[in-house]
Protein backbone atom coordinates (compact mmCIF):
# COMPACT_ATOMS: atom_id res chain seq x y z
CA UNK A 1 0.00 0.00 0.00
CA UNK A 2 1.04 3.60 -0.76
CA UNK A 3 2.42 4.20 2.72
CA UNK A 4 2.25 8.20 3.21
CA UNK A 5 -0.25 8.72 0.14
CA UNK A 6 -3.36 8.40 1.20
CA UNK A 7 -5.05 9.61 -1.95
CA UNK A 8 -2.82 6.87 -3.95
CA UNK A 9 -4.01 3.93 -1.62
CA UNK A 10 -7.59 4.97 -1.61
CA UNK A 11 -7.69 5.27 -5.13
CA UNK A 12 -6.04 2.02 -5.79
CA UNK A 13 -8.94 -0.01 -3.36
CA UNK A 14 -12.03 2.11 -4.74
CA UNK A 15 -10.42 0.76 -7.85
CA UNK A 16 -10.58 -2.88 -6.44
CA UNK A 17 -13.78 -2.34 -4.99
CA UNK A 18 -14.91 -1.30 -8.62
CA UNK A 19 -13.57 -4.88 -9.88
CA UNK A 20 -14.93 -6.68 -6.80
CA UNK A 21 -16.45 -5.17 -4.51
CA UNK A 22 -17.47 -8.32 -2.50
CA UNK A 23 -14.09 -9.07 -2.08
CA UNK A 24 -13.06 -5.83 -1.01
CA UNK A 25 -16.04 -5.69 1.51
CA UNK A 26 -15.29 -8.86 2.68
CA UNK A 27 -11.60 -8.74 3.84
CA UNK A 28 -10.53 -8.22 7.31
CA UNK A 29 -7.80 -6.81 6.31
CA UNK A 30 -8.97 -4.46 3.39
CA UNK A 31 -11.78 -3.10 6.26
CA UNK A 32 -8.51 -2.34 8.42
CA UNK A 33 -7.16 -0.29 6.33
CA UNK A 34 -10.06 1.36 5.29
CA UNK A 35 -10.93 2.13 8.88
CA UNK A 36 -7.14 3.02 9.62
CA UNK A 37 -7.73 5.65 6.41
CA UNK A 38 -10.59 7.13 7.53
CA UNK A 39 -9.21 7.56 10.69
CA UNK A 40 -6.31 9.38 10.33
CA UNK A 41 -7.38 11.23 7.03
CA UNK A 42 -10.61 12.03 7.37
CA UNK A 43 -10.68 15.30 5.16
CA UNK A 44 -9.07 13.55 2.12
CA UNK A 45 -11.58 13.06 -1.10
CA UNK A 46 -11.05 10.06 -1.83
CA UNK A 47 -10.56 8.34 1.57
CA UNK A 48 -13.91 9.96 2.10
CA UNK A 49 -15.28 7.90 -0.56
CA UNK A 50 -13.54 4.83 -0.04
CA UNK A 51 -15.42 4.66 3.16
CA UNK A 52 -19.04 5.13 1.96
CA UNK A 53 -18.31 2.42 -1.05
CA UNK A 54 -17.12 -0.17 1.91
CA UNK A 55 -20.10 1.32 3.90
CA UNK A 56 -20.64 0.70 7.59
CA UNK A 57 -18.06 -2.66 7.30
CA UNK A 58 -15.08 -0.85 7.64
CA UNK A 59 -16.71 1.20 10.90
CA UNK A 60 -17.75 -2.09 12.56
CA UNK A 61 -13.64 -3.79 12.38
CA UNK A 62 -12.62 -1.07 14.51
């Protein structure tokens, strides 16, 4: 993952969740980073975004 770019890593999994979003949804792991996004970048476009494609998932990992 684009470690220090958010924008890069968010766009890169709303790009997977475009292919697959099941899978994306339904990955522990994916949902951790989602949540870890959100989290620390809040403000950021497409972080904001990410988070309402994964929907409520990536809240409930935390």
């Amino acid at each position: 993952m684009a470690v220090g770019k958010p924008e890069q890593a968010a766009r890169a999994l709303l790009a997977a969740h475009r292919q697959a979003p099941a899978e994306v949804r339904g990955r522990p792991s994916i949902l951790m980073i989602v949540t870890d996004l959100a989290g620390r970048h809040p403000r950021v476009t497409e972080v904001r975004e990410l988070a309402a494609a994964v929907g409520e998932q990536a809240w409930i990992s935390r």
